[in-house]
Protein backbone atom coordinates (compact mmCIF):
# COMPACT_ATOMS: atom_id res chain seq x y z
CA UNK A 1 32.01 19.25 2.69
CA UNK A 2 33.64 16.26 2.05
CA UNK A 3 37.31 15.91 1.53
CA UNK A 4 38.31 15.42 -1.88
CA UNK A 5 40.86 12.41 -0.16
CA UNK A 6 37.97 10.98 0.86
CA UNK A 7 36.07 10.92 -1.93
CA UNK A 8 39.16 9.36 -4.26
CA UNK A 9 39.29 6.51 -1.82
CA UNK A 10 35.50 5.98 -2.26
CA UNK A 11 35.56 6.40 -6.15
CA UNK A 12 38.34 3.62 -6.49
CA UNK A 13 36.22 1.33 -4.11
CA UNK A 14 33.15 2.45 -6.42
CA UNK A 15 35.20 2.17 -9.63
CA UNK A 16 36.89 -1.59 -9.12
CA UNK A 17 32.81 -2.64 -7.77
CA UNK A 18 31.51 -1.72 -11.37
CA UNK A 19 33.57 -2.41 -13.60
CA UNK A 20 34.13 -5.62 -12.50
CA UNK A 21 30.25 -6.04 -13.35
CA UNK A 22 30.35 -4.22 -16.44
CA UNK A 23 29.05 -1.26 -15.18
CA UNK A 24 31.50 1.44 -15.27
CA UNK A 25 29.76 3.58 -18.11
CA UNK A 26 27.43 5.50 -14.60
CA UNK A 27 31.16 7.28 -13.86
CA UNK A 28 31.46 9.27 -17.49
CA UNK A 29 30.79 11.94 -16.58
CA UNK A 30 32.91 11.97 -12.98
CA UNK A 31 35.16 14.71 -14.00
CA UNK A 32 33.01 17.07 -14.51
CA UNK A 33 30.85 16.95 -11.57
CA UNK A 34 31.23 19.12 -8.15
CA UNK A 35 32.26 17.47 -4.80
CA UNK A 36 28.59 17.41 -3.80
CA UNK A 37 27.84 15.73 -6.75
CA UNK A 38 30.24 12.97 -6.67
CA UNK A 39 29.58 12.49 -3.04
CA UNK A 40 25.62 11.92 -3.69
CA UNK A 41 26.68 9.76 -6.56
CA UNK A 42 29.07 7.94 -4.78
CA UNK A 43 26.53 7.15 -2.71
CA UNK A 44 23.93 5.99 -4.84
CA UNK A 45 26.44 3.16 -5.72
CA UNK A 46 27.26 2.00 -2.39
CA UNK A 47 23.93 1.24 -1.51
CA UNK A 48 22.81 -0.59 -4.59
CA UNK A 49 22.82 -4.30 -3.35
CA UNK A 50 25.30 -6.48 -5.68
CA UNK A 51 24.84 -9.10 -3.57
CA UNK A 52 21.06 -9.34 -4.20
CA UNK A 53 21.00 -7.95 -7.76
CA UNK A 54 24.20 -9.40 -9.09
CA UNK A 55 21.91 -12.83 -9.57
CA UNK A 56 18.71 -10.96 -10.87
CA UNK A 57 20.17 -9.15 -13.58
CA UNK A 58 20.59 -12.19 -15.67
CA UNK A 59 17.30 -13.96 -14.28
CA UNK A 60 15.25 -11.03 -14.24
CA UNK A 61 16.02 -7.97 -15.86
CA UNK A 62 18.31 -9.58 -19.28
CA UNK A 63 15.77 -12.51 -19.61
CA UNK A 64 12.11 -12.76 -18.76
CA UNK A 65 12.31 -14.62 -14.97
CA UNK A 66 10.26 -18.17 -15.18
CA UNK A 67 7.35 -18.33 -13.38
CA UNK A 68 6.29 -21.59 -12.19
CA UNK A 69 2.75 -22.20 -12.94
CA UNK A 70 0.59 -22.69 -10.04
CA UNK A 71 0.18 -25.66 -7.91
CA UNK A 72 -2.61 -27.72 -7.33
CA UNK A 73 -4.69 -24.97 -6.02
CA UNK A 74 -7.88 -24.82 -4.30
CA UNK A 75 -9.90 -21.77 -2.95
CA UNK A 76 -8.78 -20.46 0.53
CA UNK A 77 -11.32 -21.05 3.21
CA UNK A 78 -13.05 -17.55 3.57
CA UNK A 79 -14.39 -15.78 6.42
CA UNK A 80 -17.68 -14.75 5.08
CA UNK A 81 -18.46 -10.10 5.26
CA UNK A 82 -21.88 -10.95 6.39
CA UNK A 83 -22.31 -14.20 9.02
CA UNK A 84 -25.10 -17.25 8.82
CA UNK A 85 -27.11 -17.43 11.92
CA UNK A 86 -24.74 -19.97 13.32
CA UNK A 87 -21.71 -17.75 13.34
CA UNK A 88 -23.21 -14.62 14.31
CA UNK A 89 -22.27 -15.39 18.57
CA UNK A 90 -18.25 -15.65 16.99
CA UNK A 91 -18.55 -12.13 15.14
CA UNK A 92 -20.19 -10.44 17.90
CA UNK A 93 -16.94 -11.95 20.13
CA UNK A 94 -14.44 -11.13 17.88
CA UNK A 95 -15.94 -7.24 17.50
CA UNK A 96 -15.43 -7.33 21.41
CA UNK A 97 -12.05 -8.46 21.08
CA UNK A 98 -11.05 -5.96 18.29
CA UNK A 99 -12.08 -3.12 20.50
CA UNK A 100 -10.74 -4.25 23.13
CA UNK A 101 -7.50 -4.77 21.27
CA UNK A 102 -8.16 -0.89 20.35
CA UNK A 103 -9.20 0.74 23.49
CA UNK A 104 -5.65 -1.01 25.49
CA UNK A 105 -3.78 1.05 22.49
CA UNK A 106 -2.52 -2.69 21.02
CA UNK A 107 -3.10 -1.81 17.03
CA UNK A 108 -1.34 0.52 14.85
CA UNK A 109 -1.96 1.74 11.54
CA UNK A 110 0.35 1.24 8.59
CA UNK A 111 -0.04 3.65 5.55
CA UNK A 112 2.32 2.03 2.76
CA UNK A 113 2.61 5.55 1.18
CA UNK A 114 6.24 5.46 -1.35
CA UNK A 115 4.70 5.86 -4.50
CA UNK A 116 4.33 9.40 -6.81
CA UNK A 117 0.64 10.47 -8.65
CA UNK A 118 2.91 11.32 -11.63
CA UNK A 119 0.20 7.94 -13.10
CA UNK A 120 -2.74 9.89 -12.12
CA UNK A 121 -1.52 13.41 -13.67
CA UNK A 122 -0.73 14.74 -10.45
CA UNK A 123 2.80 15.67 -9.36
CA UNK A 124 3.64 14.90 -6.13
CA UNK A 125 3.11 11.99 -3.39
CA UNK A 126 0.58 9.74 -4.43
CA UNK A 127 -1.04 10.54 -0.59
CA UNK A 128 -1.37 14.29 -1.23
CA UNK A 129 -3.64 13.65 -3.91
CA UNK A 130 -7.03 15.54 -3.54
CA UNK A 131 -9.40 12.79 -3.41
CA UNK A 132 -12.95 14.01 -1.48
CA UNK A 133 -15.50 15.15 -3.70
CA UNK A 134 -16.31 17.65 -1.57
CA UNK A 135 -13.65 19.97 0.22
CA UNK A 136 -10.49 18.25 -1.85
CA UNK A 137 -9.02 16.75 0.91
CA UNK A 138 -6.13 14.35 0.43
CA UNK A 139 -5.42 11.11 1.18
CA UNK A 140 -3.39 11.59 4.13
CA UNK A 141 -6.14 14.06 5.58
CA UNK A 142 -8.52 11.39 5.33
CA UNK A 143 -6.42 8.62 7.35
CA UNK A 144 -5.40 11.41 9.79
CA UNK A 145 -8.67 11.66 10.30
CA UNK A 146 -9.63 8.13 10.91
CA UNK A 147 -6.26 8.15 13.34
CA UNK A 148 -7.41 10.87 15.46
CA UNK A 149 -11.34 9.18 15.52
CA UNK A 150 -10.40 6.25 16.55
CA UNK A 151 -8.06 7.22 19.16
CA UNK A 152 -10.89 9.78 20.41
CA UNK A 153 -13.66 6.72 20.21
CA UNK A 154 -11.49 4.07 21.69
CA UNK A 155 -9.67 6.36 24.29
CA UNK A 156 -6.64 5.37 23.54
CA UNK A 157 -3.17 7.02 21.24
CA UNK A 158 -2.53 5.09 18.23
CA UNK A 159 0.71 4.86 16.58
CA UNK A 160 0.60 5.44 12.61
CA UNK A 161 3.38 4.34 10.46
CA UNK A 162 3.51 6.19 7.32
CA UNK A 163 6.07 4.25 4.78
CA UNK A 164 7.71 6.79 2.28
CA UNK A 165 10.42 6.09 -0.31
CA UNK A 166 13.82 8.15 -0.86
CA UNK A 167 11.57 9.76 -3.81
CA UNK A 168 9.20 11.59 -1.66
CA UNK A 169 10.05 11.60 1.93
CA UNK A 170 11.06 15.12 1.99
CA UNK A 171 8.07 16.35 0.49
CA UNK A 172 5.88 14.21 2.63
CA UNK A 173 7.30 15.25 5.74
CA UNK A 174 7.21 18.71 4.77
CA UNK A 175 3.18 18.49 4.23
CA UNK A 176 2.58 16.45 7.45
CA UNK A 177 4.44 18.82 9.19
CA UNK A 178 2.93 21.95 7.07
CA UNK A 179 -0.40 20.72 8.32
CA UNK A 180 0.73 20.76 11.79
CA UNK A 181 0.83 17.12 11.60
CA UNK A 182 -3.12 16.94 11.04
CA UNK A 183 -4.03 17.87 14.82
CA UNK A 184 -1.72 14.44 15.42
CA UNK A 185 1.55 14.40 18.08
CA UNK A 186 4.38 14.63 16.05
CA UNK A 187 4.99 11.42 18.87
CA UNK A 188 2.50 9.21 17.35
CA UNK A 189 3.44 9.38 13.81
CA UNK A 190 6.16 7.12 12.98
CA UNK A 191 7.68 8.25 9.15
CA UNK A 192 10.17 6.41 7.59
CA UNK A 193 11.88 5.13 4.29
CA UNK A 194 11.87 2.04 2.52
CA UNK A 195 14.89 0.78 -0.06
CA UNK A 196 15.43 2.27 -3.33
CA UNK A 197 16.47 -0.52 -6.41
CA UNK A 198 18.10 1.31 -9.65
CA UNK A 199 16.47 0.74 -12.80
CA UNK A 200 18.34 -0.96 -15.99
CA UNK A 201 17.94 -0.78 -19.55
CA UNK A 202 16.86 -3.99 -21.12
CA UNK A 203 20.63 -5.14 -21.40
CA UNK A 204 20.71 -5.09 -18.03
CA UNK A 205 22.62 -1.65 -17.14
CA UNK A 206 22.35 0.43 -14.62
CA UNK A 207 20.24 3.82 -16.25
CA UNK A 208 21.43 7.57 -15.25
CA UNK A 209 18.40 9.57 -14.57
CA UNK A 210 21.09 12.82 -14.17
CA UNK A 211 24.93 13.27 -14.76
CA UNK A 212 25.29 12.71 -11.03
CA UNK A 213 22.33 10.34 -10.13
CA UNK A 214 21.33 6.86 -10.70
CA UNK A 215 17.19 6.12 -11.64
CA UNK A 216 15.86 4.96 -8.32
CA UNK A 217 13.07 3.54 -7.51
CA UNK A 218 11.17 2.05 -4.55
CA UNK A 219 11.53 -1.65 -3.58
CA UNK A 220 7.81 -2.10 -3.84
CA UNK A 221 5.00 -2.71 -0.78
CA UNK A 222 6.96 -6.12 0.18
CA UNK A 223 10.09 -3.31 1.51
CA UNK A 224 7.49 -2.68 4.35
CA UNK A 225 8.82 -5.94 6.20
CA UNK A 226 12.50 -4.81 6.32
CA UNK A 227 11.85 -1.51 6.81
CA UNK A 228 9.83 -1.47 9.52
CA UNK A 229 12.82 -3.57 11.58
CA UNK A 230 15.78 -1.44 10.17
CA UNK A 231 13.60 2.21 10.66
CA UNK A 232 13.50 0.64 14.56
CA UNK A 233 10.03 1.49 14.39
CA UNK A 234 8.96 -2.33 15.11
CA UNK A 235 11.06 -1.78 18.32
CA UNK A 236 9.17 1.54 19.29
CA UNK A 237 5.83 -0.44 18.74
CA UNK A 238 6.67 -3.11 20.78
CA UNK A 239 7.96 -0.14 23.15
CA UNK A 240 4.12 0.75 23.26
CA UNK A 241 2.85 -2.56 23.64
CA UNK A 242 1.30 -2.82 20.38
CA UNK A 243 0.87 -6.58 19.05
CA UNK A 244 -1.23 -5.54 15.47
CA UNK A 245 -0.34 -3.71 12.40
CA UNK A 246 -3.35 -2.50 10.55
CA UNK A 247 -1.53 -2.76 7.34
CA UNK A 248 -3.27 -0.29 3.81
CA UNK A 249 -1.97 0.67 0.80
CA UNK A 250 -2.29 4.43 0.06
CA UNK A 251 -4.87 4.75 -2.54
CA UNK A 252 -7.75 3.49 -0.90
CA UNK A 253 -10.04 6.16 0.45
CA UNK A 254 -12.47 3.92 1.70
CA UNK A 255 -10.38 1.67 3.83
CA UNK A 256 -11.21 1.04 7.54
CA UNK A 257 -8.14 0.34 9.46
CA UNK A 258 -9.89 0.83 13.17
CA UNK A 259 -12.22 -1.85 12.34
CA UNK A 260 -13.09 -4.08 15.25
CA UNK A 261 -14.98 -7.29 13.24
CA UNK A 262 -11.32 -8.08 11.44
CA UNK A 263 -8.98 -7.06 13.98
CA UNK A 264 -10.89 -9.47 16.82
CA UNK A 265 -11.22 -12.08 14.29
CA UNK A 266 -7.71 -12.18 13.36
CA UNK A 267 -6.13 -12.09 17.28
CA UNK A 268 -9.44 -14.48 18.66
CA UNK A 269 -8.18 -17.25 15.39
CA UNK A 270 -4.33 -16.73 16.40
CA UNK A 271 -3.76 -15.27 13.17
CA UNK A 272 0.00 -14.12 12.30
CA UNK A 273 -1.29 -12.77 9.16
CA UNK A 274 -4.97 -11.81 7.88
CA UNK A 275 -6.21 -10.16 4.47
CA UNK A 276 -9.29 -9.06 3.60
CA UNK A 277 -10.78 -9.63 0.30
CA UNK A 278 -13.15 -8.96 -2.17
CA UNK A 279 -16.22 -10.81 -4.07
CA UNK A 280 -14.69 -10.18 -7.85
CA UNK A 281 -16.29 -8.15 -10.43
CA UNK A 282 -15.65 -10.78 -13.24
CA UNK A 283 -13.80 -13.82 -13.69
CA UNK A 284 -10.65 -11.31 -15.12
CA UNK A 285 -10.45 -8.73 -12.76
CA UNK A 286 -6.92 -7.70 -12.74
CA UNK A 287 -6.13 -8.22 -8.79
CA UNK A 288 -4.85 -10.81 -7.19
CA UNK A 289 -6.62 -14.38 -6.57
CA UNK A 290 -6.47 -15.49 -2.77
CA UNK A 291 -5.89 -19.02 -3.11
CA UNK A 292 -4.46 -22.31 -0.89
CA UNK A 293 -1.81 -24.55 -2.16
CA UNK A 294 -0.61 -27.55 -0.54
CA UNK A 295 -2.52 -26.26 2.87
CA UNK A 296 -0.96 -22.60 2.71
CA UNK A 297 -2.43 -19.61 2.11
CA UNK A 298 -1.12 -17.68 -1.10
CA UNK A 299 -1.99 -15.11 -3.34
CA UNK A 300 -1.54 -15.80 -6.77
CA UNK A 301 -1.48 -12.26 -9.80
CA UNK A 302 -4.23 -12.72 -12.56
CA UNK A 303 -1.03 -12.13 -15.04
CA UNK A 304 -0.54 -15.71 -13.07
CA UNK A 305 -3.55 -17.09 -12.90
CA UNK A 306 -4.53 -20.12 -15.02
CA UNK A 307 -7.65 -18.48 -17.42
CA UNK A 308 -9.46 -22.45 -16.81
CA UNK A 309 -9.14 -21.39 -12.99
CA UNK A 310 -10.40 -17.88 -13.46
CA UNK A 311 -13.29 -19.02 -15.09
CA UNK A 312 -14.05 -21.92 -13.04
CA UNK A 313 -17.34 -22.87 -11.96
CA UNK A 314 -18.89 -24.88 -8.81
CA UNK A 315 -21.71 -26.88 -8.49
CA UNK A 316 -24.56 -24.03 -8.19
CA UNK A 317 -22.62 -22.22 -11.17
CA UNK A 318 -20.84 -19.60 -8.76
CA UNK A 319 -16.85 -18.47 -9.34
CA UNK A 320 -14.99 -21.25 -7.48
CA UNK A 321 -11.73 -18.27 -7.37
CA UNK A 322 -13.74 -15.65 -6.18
CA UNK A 323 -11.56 -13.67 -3.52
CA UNK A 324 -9.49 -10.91 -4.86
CA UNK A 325 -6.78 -9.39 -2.39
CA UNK A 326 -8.09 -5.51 -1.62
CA UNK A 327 -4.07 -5.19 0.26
CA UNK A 328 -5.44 -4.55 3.24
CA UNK A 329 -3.79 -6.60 6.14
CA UNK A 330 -3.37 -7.21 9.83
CA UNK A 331 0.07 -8.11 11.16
CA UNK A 332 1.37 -9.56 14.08
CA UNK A 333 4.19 -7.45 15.68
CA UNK A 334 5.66 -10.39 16.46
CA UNK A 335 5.42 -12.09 12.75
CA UNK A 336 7.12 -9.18 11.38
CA UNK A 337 10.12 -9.43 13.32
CA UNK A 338 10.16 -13.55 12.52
CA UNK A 339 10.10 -12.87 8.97
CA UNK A 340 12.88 -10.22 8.48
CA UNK A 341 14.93 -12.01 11.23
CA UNK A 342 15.40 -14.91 8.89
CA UNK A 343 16.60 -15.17 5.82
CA UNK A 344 13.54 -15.67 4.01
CA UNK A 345 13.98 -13.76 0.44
CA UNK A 346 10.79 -12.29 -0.91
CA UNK A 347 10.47 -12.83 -4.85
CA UNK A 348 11.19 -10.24 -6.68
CA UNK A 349 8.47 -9.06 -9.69
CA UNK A 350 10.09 -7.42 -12.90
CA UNK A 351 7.85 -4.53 -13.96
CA UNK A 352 9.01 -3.27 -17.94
CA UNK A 353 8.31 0.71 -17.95
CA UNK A 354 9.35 3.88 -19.50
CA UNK A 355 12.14 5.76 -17.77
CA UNK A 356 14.07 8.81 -18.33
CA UNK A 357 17.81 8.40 -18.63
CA UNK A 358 20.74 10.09 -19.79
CA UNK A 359 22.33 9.37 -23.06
CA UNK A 360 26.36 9.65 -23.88
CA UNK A 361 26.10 13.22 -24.27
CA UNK A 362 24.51 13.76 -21.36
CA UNK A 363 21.07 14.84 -22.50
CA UNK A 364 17.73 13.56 -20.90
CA UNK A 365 15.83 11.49 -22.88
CA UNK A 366 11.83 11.24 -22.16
CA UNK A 367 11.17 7.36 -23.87
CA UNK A 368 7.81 7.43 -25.51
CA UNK A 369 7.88 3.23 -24.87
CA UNK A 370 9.22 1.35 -21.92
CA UNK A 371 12.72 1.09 -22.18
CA UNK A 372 13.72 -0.22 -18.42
CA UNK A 373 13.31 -2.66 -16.05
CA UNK A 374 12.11 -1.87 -12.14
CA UNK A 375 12.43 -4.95 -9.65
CA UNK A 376 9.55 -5.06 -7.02
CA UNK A 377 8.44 -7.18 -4.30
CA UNK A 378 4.92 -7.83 -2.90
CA UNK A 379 3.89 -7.83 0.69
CA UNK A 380 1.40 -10.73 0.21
CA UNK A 381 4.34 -12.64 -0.75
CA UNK A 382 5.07 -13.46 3.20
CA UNK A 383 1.41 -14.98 3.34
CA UNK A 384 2.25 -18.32 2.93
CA UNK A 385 4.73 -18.22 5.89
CA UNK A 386 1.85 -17.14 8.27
CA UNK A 387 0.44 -19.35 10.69
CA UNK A 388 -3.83 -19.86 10.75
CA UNK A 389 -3.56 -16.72 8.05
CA UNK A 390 -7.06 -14.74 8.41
CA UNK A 391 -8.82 -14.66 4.87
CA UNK A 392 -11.83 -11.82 5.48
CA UNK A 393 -14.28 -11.11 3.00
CA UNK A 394 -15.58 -7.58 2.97
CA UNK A 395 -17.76 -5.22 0.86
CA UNK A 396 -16.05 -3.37 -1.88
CA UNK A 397 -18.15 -0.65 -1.74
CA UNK A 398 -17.83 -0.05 2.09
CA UNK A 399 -14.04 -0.94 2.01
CA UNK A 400 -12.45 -1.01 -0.71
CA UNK A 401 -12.46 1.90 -3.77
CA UNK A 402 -8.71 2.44 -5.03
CA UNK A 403 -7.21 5.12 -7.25
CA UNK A 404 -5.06 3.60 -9.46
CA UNK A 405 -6.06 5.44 -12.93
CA UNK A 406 -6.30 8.55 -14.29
CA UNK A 407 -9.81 7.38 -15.39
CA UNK A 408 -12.20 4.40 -16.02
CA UNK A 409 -12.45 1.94 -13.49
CA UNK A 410 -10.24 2.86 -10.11
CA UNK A 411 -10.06 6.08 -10.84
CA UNK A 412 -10.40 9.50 -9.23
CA UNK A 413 -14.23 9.45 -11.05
CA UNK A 414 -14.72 5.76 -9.03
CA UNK A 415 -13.26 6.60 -5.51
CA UNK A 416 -15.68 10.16 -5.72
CA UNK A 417 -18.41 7.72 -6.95
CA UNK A 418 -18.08 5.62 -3.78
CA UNK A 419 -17.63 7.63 -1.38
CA UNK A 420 -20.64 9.68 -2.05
CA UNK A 421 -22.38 5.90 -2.40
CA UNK A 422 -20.94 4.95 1.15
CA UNK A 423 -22.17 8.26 2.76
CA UNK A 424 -25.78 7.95 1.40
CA UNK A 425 -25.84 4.42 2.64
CA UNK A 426 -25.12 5.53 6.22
CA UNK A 427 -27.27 8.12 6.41
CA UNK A 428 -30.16 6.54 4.96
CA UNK A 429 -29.52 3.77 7.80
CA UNK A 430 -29.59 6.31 10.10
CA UNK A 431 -33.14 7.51 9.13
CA UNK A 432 -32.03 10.85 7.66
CA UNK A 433 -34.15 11.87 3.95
CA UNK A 434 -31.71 12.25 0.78
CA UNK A 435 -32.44 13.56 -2.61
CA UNK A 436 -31.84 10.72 -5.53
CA UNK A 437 -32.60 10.94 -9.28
CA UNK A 438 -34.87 9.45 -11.16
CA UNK A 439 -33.37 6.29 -11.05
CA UNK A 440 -32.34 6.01 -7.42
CA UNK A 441 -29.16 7.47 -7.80
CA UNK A 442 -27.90 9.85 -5.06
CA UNK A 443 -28.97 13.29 -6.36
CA UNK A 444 -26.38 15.35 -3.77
CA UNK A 445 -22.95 14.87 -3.57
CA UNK A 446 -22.56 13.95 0.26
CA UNK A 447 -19.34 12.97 2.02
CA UNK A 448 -19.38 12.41 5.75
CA UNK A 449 -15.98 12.48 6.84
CA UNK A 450 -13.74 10.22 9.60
CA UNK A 451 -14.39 13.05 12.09
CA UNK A 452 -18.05 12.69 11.77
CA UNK A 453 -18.42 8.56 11.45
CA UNK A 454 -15.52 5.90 11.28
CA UNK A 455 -18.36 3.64 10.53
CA UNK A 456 -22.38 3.19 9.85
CA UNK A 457 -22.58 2.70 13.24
CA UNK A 458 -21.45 5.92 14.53
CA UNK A 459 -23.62 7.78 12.17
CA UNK A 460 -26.75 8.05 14.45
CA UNK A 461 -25.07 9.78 16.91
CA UNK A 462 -24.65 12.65 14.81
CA UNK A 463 -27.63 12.31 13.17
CA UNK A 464 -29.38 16.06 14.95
CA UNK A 465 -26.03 17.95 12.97
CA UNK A 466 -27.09 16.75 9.30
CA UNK A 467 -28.80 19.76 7.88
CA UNK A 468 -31.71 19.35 5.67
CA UNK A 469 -30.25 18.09 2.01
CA UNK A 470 -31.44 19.75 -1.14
CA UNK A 471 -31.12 17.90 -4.63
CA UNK A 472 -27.67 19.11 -6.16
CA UNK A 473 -26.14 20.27 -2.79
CA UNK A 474 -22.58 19.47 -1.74
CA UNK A 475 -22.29 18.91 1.86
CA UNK A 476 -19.40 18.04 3.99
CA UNK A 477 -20.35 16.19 7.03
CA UNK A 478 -16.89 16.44 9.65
């Protein structure tokens, strides 16, 4: 236990820091807290940035930040999913340089995994979320899967880099390691933190979520940068002689990180930076709208986007804006460590929500509205300091099926929906018979799991272990 010396001298360091800013009110209720709990208060407040937020709090969090509209943008040059005739010699290269690339143990995975499923109903990390129709496994199962297939198809060990947050580290490394790390060394699986921002009330001060605790949140997906240099896990990569980051966001069931098409394409075009995108499904979709500016690739929100742009029409009458960013992304090792060397500031994105606080009395108060103010920062926002950036079409329903709602459209209900789609498609490929409805609609629920295929490809191999489907079956192909 700390000495209760110690802990004065930190309080008076603590105590001249806020109120100088106004923000003495989080120390009311210091005298009646235990040593613990002043020590885990105490240091809360030494890691909350001034020096970053000090400037923000005005800009940001008191007033609405100004957002410069848009330059004079034009639609990124695109990769296309599916090749003309002249191209198809390049894709089949690239696909030999991805697996090379894979088989010499050069690529990592990524798994940008700090965010709760409180939004989805579920309590606990957002990547222990059941999400397989069939057999409820998680998120993380899934990717452990696709870890351990890969690195059993390519011959090789491949590092995976699971990002938490301060909210749900502990529990996350309790599951992995609950699950005996997934069949996985406990050597390849690199776990680590990013930053946590406090939240502030719409005056712009600092919000008690206990007595003795600040309301933290995570950084956003942008932290991934600096965290990966501070963690020293960009150091233990380059250790390994890795020189990609197969970079995914945690929700996405469908995503293929081991794919050889976009990993050869982005090392064989000297890419620093590639993301894959998708065809939209209107002119609104609510992602973000993969664009150039002034010759640099950028991705610009649809809160952002000009409606005249969204809407936007070519000569044959197709979408002129028609890539949406699925957050998927390939890295160079050596990008990553050029960007967080320098002192390159990503912007930060104020997000208004509802957040439980502590009142004078020291009662918790659940807001029925928002009430706070949670600064982010986005990953994409490094895009534009990428050289020959990698834009990659793909096909949403092979790639790309997020859960991001507790229902409607990315939703638990969608991702099920797809990945019962994806598995049909594969096996129909593959020659085997499937029951459908009346209209053509699968009429079994089948999943066919990382172990079984990583890809389409892969599925004729194993095509003598699918067991005769009846209509209304669930089967589990691993």
């Amino acid at each position: 236990m700390e000495s209760t010396q110690s802990i004065d001298s930190r309080f008076s360091s603590c105590q001249e820091q806020l109120s100088s800013r106004g923000q003495a009110h989080v120390l009311r209720f210091w005298d009646g807290l235990t040593i613990d709990e002043k020590a885990s208060l105490l240091g809360e407040l030494e890691a909350v940035p001034w020096d970053v937020l000090d400037d923000l709090i005005l800009t940001h969090i008191v007033n609405q930040p100004v957002v410069a509209a848009p330059g004079d943008l034009e639609p990124a040059k695109v990769f296309p999913c599916h090749p003309p005739e002249e191209r198809k010699a390049e894709y089949e290269r690239a696909i030999e340089v991805g697996e090379q690339k894979l088989r010499a143990g050069q690529v990592a995975a990524m798994t940008v995994a700090g965010g709760q499923g409180s939004r989805l109903g579920f309590d606990g990390p957002k990547g222990m979320l059941p999400v397989t129709p069939v057999g409820s496994y998680t998120l993380f199962e899934l990717f452990a899967q696709m870890v351990a297939a890969a690195q059993q198809k390519y011959e090789t060990s491949i590092p995976w880099c699971v990002m938490t947050s301060e909210a749900n580290h502990a529990q996350t490394l309790a599951y992995f390691e609950s699950k005996n790390w997934f069949g996985l060394s406990p050597d390849d699986v690199y776990m680590f933190s990013q930053q946590m921002l406090p939240a502030f009330d719409l005056a712009g001060k600092l919000i008690m979520s206990s007595r003795s605790g600040l309301a933290l949140a995570p950084n956003g997906h942008g932290g991934s940068i600096k965290a990966l240099v501070d963690s020293g896990t960009l150091a233990k990569l380059k250790a390994r002689s890795v020189t990609v980051i197969s970079y995914f966001q945690v929700d996405n069931p469908l995503v293929k990180p081991f794919e050889p098409l976009g990993i050869g394409l982005h090392v064989s075009t000297g890419s620093e930076m590639a993301i894959k995108v998708i065809p939209k499904a209107d002119d609104l979709e609510r992602v973000g709208n993969v664009c150039s500016e002034q010759g640099r690739v950028r991705v610009v929100e649809y809160s952002d986007f000009p409606e005249a742009l969204a809407k936007s029409r070519d000569a044959n009458g197709k979408r002129r804006f028609d890539s949406g960013n699925a957050a998927i992304h390939f890295f160079d090792v050596d990008f990553v460590e050029r960007v967080a060397g320098r002192s390159f500031q990503m912007p930060y994105r104020r997000a208004v929500k509802a957040v439980s606080y502590v009142n004078e009395s020291g009662e918790v108060i659940v807001p029925s509205e928002p009430n706070a103010v949670k600064l982010e920062t986005f990953v994409f926002d490094v895009l534009p300091l990428a050289n020959n950036p990698l834009v990659l079409e793909i096909d949403r329903g092979e790639e790309f099926s997020p859960v991001k709602n507790a229902s409607g459209s990315d939703s638990l209900d969608t991702a099920h929906r797809d990945l019962i789609a994806r598995s049909y498609r594969w096996l129909t490929a593959a020659g085997v018979s499937l029951p459908r409805s009346a209209d053509k609609k699968p009429g079994a629920e089948v999943v066919i799991m990382p172990s079984f295929a990583l890809d389409a490809s892969d599925v004729s191999r194993g095509t003598s272990e699918v067991p005769a489907i009846g209509a209304g079956e669930q089967v589990l192909l691993q």
